[in-house]
C-alpha atoms as a PDB file:
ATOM      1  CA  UNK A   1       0.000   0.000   0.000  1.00  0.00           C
ATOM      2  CA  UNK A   2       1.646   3.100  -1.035  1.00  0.00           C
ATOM      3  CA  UNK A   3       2.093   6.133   1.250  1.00  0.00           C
ATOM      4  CA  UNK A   4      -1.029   8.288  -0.771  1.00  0.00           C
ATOM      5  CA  UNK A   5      -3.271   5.340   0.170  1.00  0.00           C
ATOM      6  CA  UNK A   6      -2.612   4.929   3.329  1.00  0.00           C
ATOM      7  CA  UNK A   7      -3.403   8.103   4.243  1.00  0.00           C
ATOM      8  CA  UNK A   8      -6.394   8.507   2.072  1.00  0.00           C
ATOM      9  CA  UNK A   9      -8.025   5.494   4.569  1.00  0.00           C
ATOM     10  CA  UNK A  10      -5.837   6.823   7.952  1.00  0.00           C
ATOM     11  CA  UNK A  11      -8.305   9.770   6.539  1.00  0.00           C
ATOM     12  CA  UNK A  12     -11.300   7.903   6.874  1.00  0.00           C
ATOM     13  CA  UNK A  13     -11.283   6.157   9.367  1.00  0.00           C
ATOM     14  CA  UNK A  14     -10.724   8.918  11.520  1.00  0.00           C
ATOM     15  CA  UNK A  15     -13.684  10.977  10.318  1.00  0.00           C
ATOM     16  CA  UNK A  16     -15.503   7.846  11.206  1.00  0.00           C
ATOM     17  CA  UNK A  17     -14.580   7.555  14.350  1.00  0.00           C
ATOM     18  CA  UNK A  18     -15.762  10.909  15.174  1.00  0.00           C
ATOM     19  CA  UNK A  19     -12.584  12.519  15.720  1.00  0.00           C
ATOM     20  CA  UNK A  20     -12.861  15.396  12.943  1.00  0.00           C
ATOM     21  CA  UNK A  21     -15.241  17.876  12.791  1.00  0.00           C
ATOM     22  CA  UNK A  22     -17.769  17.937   9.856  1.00  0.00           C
ATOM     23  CA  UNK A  23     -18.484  21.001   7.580  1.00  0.00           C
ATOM     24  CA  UNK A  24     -20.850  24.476   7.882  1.00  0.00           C
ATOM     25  CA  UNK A  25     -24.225  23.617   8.867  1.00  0.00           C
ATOM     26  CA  UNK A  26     -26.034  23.703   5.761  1.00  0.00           C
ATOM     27  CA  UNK A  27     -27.921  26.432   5.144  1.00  0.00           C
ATOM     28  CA  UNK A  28     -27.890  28.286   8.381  1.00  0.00           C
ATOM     29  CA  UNK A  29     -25.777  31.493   8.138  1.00  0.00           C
ATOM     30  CA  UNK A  30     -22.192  31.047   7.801  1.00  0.00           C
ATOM     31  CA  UNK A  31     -19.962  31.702  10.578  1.00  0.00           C
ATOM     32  CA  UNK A  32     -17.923  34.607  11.203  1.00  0.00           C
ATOM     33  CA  UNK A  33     -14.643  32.441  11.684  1.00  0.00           C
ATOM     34  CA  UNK A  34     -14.475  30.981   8.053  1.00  0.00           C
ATOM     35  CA  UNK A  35     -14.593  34.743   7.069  1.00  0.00           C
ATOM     36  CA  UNK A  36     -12.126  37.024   5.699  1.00  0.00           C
ATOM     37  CA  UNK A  37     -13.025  40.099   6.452  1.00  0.00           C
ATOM     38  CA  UNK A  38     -16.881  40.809   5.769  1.00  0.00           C
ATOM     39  CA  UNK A  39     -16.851  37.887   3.087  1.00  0.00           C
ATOM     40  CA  UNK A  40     -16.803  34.006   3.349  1.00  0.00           C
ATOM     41  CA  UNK A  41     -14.386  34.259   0.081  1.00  0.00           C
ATOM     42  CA  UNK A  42     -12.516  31.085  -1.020  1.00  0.00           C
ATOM     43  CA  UNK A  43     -12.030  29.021  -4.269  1.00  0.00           C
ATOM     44  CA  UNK A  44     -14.015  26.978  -6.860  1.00  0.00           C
ATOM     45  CA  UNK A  45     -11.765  23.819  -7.419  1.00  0.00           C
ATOM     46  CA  UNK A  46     -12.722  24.362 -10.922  1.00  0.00           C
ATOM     47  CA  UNK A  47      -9.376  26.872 -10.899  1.00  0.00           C
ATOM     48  CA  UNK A  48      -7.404  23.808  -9.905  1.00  0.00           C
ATOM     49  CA  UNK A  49      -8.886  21.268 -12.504  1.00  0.00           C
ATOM     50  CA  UNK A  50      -5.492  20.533 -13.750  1.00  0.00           C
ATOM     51  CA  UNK A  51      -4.908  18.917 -10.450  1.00  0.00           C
ATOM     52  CA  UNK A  52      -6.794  15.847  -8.119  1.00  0.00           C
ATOM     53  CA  UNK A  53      -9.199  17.422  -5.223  1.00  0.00           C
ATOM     54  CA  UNK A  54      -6.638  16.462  -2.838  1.00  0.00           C
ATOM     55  CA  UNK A  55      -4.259  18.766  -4.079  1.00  0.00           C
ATOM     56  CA  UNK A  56      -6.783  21.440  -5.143  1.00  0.00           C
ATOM     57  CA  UNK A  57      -7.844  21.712  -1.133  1.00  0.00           C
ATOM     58  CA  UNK A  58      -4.495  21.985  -0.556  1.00  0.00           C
ATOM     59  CA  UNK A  59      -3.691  24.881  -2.817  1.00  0.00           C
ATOM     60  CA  UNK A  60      -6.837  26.579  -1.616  1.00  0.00           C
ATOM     61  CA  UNK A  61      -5.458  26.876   1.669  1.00  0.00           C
ATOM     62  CA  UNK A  62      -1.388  27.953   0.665  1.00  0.00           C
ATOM     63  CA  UNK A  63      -3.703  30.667  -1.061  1.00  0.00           C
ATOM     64  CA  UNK A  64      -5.292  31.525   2.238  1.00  0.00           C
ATOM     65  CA  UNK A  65      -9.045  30.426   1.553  1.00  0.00           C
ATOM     66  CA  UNK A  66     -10.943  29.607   3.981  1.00  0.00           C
ATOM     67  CA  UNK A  67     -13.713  28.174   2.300  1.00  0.00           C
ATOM     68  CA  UNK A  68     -13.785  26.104  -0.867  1.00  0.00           C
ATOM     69  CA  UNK A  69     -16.823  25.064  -3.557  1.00  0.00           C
ATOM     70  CA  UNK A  70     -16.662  21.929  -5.389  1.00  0.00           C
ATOM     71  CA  UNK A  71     -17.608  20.923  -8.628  1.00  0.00           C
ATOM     72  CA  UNK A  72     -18.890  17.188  -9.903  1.00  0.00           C
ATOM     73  CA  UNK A  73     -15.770  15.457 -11.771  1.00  0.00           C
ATOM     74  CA  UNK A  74     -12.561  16.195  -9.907  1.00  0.00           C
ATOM     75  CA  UNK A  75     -10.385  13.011  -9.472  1.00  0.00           C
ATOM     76  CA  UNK A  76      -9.932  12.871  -5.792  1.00  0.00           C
ATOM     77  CA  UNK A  77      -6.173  11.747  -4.943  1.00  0.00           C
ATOM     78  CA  UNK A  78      -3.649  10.185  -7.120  1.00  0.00           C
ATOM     79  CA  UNK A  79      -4.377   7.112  -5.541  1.00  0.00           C
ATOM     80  CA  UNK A  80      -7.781   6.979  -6.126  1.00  0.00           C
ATOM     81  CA  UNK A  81      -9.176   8.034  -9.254  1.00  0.00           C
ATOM     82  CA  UNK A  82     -12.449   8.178  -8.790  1.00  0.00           C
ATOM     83  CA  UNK A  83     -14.438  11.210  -9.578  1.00  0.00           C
ATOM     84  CA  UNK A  84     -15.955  13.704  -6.894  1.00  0.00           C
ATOM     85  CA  UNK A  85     -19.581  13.620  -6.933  1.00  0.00           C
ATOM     86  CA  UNK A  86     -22.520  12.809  -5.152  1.00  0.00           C
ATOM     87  CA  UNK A  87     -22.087   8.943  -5.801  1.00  0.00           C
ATOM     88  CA  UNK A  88     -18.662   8.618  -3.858  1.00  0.00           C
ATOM     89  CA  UNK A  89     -18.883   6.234  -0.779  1.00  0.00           C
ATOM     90  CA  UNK A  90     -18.589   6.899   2.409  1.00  0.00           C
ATOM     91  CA  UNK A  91     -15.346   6.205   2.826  1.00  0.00           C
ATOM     92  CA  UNK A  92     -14.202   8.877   0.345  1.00  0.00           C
ATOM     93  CA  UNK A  93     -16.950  11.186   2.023  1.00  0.00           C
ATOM     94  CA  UNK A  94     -15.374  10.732   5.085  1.00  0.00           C
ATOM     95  CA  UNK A  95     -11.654  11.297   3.653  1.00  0.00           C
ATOM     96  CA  UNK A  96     -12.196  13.964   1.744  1.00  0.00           C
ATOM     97  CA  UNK A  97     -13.434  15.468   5.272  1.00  0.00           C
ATOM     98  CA  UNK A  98     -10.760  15.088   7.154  1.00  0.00           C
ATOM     99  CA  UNK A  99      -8.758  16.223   4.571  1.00  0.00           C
ATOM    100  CA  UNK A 100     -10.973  19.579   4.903  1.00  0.00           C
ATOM    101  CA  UNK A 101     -10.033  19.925   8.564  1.00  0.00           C
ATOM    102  CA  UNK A 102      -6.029  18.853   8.014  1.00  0.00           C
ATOM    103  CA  UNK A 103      -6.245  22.176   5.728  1.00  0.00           C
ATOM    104  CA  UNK A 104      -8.541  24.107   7.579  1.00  0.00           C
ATOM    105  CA  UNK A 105     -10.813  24.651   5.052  1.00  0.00           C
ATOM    106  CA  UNK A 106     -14.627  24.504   4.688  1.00  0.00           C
ATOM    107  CA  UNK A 107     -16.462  23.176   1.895  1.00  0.00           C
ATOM    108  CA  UNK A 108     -19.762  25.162   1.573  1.00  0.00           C
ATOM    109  CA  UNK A 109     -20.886  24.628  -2.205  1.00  0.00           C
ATOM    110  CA  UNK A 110     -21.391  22.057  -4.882  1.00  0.00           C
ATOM    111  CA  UNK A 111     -21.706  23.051  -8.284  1.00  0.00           C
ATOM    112  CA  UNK A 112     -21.972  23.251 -11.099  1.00  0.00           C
ATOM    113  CA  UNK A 113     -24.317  20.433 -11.118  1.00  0.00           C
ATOM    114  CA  UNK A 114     -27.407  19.281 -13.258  1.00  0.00           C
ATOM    115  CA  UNK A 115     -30.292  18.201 -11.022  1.00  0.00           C
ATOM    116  CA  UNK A 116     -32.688  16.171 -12.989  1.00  0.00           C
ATOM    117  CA  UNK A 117     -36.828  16.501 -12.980  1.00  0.00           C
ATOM    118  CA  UNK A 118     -36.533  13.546 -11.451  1.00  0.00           C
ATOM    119  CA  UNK A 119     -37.302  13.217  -7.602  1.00  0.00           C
ATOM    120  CA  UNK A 120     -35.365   9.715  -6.790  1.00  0.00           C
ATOM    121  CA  UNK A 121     -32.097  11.286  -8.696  1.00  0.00           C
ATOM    122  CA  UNK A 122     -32.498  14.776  -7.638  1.00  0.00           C
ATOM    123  CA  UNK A 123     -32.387  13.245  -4.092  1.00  0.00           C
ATOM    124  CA  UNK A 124     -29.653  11.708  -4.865  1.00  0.00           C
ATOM    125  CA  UNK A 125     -27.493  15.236  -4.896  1.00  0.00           C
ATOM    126  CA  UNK A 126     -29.394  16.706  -1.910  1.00  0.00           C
ATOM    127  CA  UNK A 127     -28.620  13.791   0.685  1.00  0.00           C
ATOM    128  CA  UNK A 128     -24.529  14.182  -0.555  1.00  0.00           C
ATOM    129  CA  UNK A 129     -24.996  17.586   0.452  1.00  0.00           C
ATOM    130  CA  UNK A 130     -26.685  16.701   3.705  1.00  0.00           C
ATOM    131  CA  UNK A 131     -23.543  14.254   4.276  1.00  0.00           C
ATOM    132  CA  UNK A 132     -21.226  17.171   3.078  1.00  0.00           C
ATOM    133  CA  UNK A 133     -22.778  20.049   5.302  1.00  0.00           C
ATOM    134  CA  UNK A 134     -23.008  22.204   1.763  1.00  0.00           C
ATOM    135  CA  UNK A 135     -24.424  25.234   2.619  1.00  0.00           C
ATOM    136  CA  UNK A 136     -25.744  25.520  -1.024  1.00  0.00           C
ATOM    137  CA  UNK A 137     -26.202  24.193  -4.557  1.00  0.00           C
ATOM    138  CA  UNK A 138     -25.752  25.938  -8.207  1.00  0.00           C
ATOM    139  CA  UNK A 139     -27.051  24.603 -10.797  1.00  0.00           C
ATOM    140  CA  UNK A 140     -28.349  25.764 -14.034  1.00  0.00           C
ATOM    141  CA  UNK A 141     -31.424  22.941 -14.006  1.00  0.00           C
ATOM    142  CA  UNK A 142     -33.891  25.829 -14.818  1.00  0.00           C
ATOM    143  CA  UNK A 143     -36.936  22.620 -15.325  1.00  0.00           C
ATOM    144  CA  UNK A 144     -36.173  21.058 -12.080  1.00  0.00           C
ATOM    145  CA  UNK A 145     -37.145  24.017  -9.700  1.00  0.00           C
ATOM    146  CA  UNK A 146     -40.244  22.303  -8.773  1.00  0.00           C
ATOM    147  CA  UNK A 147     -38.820  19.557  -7.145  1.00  0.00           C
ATOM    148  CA  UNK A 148     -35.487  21.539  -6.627  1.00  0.00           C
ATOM    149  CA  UNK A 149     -37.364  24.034  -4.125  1.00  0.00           C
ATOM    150  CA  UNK A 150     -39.355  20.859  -2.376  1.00  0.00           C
ATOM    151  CA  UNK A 151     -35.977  18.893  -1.596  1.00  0.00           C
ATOM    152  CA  UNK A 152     -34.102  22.740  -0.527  1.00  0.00           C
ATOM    153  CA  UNK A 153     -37.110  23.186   1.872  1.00  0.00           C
ATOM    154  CA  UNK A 154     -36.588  19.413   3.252  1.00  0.00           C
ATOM    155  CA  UNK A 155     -32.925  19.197   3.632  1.00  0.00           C
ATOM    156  CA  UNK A 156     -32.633  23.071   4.348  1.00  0.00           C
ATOM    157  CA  UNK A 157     -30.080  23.562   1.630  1.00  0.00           C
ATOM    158  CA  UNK A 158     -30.017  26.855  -0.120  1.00  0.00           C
ATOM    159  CA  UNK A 159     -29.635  26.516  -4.531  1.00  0.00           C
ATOM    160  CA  UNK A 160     -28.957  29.321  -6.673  1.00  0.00           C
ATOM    161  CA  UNK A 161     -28.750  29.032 -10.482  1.00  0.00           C
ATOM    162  CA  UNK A 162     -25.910  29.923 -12.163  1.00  0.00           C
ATOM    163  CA  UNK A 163     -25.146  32.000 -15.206  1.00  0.00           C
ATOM    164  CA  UNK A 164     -23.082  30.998 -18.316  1.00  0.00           C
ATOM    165  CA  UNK A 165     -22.809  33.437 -20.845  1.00  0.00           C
ATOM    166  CA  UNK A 166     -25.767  33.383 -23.443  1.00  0.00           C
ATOM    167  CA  UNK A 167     -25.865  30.527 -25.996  1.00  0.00           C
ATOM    168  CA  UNK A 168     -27.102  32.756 -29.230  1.00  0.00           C
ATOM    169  CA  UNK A 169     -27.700  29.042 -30.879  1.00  0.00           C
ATOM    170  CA  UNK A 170     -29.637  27.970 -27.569  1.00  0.00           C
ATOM    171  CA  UNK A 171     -32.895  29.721 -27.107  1.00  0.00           C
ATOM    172  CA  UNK A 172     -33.591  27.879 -24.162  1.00  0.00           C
ATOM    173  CA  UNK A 173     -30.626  28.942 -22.141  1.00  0.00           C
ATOM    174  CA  UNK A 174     -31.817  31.649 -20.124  1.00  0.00           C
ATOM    175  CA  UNK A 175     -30.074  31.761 -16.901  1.00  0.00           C
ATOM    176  CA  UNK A 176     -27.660  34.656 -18.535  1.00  0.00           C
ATOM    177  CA  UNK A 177     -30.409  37.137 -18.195  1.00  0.00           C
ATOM    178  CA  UNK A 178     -29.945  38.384 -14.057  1.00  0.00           C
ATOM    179  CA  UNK A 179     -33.733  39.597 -14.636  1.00  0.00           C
ATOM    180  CA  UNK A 180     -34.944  36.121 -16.035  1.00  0.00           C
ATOM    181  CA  UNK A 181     -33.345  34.604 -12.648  1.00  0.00           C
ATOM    182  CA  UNK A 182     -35.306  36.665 -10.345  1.00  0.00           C
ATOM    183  CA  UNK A 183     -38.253  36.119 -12.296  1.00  0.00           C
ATOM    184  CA  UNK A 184     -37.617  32.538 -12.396  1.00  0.00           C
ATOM    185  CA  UNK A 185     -37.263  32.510  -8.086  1.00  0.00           C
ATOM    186  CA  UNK A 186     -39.410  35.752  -7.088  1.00  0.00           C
ATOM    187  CA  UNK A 187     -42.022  33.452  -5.585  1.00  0.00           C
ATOM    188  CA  UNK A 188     -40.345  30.832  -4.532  1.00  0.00           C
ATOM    189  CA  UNK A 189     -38.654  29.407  -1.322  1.00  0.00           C
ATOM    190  CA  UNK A 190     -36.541  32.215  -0.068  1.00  0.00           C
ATOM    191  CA  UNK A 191     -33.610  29.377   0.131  1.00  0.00           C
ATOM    192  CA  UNK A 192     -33.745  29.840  -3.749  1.00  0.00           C
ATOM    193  CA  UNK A 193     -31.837  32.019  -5.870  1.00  0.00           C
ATOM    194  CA  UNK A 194     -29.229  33.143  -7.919  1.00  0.00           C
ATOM    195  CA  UNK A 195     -25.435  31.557  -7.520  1.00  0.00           C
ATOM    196  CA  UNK A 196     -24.126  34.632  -9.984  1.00  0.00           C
ATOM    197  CA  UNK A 197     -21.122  34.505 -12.297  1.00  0.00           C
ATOM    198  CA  UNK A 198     -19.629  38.186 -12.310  1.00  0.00           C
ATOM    199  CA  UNK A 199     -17.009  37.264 -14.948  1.00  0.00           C
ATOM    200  CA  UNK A 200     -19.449  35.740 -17.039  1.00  0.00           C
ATOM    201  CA  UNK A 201     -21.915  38.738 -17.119  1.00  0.00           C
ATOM    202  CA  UNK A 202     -18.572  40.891 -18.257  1.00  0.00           C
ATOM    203  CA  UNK A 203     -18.929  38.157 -20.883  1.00  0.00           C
ATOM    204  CA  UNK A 204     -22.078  39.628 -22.105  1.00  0.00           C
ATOM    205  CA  UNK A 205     -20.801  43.016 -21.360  1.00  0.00           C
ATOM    206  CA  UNK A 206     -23.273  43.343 -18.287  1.00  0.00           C
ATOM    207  CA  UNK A 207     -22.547  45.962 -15.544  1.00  0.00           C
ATOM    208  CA  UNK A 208     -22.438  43.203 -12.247  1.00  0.00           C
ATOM    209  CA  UNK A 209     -23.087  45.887 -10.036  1.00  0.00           C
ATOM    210  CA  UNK A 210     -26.589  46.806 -11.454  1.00  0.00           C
ATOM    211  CA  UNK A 211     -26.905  42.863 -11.964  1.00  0.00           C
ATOM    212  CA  UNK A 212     -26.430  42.315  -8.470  1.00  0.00           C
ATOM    213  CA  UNK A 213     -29.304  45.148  -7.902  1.00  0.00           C
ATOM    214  CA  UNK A 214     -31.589  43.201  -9.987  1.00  0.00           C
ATOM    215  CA  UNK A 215     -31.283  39.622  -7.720  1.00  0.00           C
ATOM    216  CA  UNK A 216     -31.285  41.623  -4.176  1.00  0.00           C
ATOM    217  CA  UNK A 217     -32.632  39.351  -1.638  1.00  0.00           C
ATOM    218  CA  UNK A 218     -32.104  35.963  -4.347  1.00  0.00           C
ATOM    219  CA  UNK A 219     -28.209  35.880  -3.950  1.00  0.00           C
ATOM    220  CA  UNK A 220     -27.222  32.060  -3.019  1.00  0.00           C
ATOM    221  CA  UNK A 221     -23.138  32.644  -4.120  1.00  0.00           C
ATOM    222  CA  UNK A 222     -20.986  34.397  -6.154  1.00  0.00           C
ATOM    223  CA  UNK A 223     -18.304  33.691  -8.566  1.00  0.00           C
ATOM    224  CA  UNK A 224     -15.497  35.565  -8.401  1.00  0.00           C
ATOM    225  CA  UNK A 225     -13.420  36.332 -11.979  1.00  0.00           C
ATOM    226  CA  UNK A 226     -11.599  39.981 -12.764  1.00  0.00           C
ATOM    227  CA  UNK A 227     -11.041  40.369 -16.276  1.00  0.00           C
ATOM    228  CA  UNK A 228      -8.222  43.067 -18.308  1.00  0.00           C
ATOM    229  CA  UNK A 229     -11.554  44.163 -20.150  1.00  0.00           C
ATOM    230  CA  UNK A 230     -15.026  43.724 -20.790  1.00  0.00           C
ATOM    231  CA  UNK A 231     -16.638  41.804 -23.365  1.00  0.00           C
ATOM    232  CA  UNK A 232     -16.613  38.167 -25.102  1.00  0.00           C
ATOM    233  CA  UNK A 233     -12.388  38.807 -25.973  1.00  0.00           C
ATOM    234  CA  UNK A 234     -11.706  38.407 -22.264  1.00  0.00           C
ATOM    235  CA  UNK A 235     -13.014  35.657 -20.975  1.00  0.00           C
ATOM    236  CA  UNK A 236     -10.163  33.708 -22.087  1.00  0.00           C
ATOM    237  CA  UNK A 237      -8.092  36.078 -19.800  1.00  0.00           C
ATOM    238  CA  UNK A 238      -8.910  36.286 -15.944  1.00  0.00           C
ATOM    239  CA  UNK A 239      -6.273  38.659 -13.833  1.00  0.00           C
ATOM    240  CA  UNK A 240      -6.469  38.943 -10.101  1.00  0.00           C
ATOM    241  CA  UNK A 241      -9.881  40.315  -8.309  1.00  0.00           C
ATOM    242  CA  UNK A 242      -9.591  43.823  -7.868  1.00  0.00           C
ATOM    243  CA  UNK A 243      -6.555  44.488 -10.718  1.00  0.00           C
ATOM    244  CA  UNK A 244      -9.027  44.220 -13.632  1.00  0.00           C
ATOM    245  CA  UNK A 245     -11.824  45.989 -15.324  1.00  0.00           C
ATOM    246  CA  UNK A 246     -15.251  44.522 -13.255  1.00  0.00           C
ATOM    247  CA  UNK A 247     -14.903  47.498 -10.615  1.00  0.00           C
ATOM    248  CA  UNK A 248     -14.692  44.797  -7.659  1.00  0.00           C
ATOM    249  CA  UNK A 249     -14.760  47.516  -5.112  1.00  0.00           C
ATOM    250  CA  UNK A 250     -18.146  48.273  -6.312  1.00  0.00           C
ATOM    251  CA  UNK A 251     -19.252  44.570  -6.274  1.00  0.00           C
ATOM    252  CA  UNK A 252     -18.126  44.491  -2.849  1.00  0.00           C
ATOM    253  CA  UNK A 253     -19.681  47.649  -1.883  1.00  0.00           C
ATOM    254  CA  UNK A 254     -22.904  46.234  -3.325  1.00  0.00           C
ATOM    255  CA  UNK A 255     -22.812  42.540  -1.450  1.00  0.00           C
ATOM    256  CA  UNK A 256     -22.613  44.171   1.855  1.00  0.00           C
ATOM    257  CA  UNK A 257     -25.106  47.088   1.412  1.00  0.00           C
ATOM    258  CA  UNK A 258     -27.153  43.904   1.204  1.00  0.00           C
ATOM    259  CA  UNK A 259     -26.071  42.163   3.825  1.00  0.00           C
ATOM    260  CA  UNK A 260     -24.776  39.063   1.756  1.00  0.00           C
ATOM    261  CA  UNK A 261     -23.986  36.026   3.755  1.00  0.00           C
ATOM    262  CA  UNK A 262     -23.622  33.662   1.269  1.00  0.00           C
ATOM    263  CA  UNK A 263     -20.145  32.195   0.021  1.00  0.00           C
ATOM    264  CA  UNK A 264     -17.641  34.074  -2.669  1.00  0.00           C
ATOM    265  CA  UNK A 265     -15.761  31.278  -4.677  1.00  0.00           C
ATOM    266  CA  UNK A 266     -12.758  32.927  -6.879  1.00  0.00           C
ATOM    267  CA  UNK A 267     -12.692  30.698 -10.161  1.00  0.00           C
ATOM    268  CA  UNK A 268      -9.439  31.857 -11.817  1.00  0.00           C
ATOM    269  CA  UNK A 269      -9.716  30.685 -15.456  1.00  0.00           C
ATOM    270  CA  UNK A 270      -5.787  31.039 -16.483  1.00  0.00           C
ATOM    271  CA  UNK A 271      -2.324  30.220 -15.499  1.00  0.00           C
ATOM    272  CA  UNK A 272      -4.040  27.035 -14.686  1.00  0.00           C
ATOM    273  CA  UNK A 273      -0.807  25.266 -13.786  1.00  0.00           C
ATOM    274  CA  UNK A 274       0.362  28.066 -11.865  1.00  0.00           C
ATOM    275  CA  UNK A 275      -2.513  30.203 -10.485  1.00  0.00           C
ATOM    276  CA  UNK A 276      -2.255  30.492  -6.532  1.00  0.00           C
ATOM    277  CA  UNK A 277      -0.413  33.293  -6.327  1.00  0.00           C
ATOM    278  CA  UNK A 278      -3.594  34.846  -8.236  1.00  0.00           C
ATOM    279  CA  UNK A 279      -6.000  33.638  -6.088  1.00  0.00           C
ATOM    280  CA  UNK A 280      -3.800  34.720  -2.789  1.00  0.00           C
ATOM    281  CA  UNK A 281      -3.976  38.180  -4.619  1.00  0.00           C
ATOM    282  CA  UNK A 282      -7.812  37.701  -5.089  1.00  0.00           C
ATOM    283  CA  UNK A 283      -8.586  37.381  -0.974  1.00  0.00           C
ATOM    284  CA  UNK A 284      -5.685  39.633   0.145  1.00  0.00           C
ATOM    285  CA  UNK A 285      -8.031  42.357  -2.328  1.00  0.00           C
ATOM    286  CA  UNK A 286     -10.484  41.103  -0.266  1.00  0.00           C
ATOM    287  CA  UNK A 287      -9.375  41.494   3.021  1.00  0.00           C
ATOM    288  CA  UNK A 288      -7.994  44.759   2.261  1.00  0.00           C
ATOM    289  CA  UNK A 289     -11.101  45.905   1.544  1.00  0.00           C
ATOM    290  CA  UNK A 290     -12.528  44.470   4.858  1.00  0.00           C
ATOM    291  CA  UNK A 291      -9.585  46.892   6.714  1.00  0.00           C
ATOM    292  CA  UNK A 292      -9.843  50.028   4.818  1.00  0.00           C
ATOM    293  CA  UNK A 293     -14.015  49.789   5.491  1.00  0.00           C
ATOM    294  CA  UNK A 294     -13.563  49.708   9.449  1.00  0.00           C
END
């Protein structure tokens, strides 16, 4: 058994013996401690793709994040290669944990992932999340929100839906549209809402600050991208938060004149080999801001 291994069930088994702590309590408020500053602001392991979750968790906390938001696919260790998701067994559950309190980080967030119209599967992903102590959801499963607002009221888990830029070829795809989004969850559940992609509506040349206006009250999560410019040429350019063009001071200014308390995940999409140092930069900007505010 190699060294990787044994750890990976040394891991386990001590989750399951009660001896680590689990994760935020769902969707209760999060707690001041896994904040920096005014903002729970961390990672989406999406930045770390490249890499397994075990290392990706690591590299979240050498950047100084607190928090971290998972996404379905990641191959968890170099020993084992199975994918992250909500059909991992317990025993991963449970090492993937403790690997969260080695590091010191909490996962709050699972997305992006497709809940089906489909009650059996859909409660599939909402027990994980129970198991995980998610605080929330995103998912862009617009035709689901029937069932997805039953299962949030039941297991108490928030779910915002996320934005991709628009799909001119894809009528369908709506979520883009901040207005559409608050349309969409206006009446519903108040653990429903948005999980808004700031980066992606600079995408689509939106203003985020006026976007953020539009879904007060409905924000689940944000993700976190800076960009050199606005518009569709950038997105295949993010820079760190607060040394780009999306006026993150203004963002920030925004979140807490209403009272956000949901989680900020910084998805850097470059230097993907190499991009901690940008996400370090990302919540120092953030906890700067925190400071010069008091």
């Amino acid at each position: 058994m190699s060294k990787h291994t044994s750890l990976f069930f040394a891991l386990a088994l001590t989750v399951a013996s009660g001896l680590v702590g689990t994760t935020a309590a769902n969707a209760a408020p999060l707690p001041a401690e896994i904040k920096t500053g005014d903002f729970a602001v961390g990672v989406q392991a999406y930045t770390f793709h490249n890499f397994t979750l075990f290392e990706g968790v690591e590299k979240a906390a050498h950047a100084g994040a607190k928090v971290i938001e998972f996404y379905p696919g990641q191959t968890l260790s170099k020993d084992d290669k199975a994918k992250f998701g909500h059909n991992i067994s317990e025993a991963q559950i449970a090492a993937v944990k403790a690997l969260l309190n080695k590091f010191g980080v909490v996962a709050v967030n699972y997305g992006v992932v497709d809940i089906p119209n489909d009650e059996q599967k859909a409660r599939q992903i909402f027990d994980f999340a129970k198991k995980m102590g998610f605080y929330a959801l995103s998912t862009e499963s617009t035709d689901s929100i029937d069932i997805i607002e039953k299962l949030a009221k039941e297991y108490d888990i928030r779910v915002g839906f996320h934005n991709h830029p628009r799909q001119p070829k894809n009528a369908k795809y709506k979520v883009w549209d901040a207005q559409y989004v608050r349309d969409l969850v206006k009446d519903r559940d108040p653990r429903i809402g948005a999980a808004a992609d700031v980066g992606h509506w600079a995408t689509d040349n939106f203003n985020a600050v006026e976007n953020l206006k539009i879904l007060e009250g409905r924000l689940i999560s944000i993700h976190a991208k800076d960009r050199p410019e606005v518009g569709p040429r950038a997105r295949t350019k993010d820079v760190a938060l607060g040394t780009g063009a999306l006026n993150f001071p203004a963002i920030l200014d925004e979140l807490k004149r209403q009272n956000f308390q949901g989680n900020i995940s910084i998805e850097h999409e470059s230097n993907w080999k190499n991009n901690v140092p940008e996400v370090a930069a990302g919540i120092g900007f953030v906890r700067g801001y925190a400071a010069g505010k008091k």
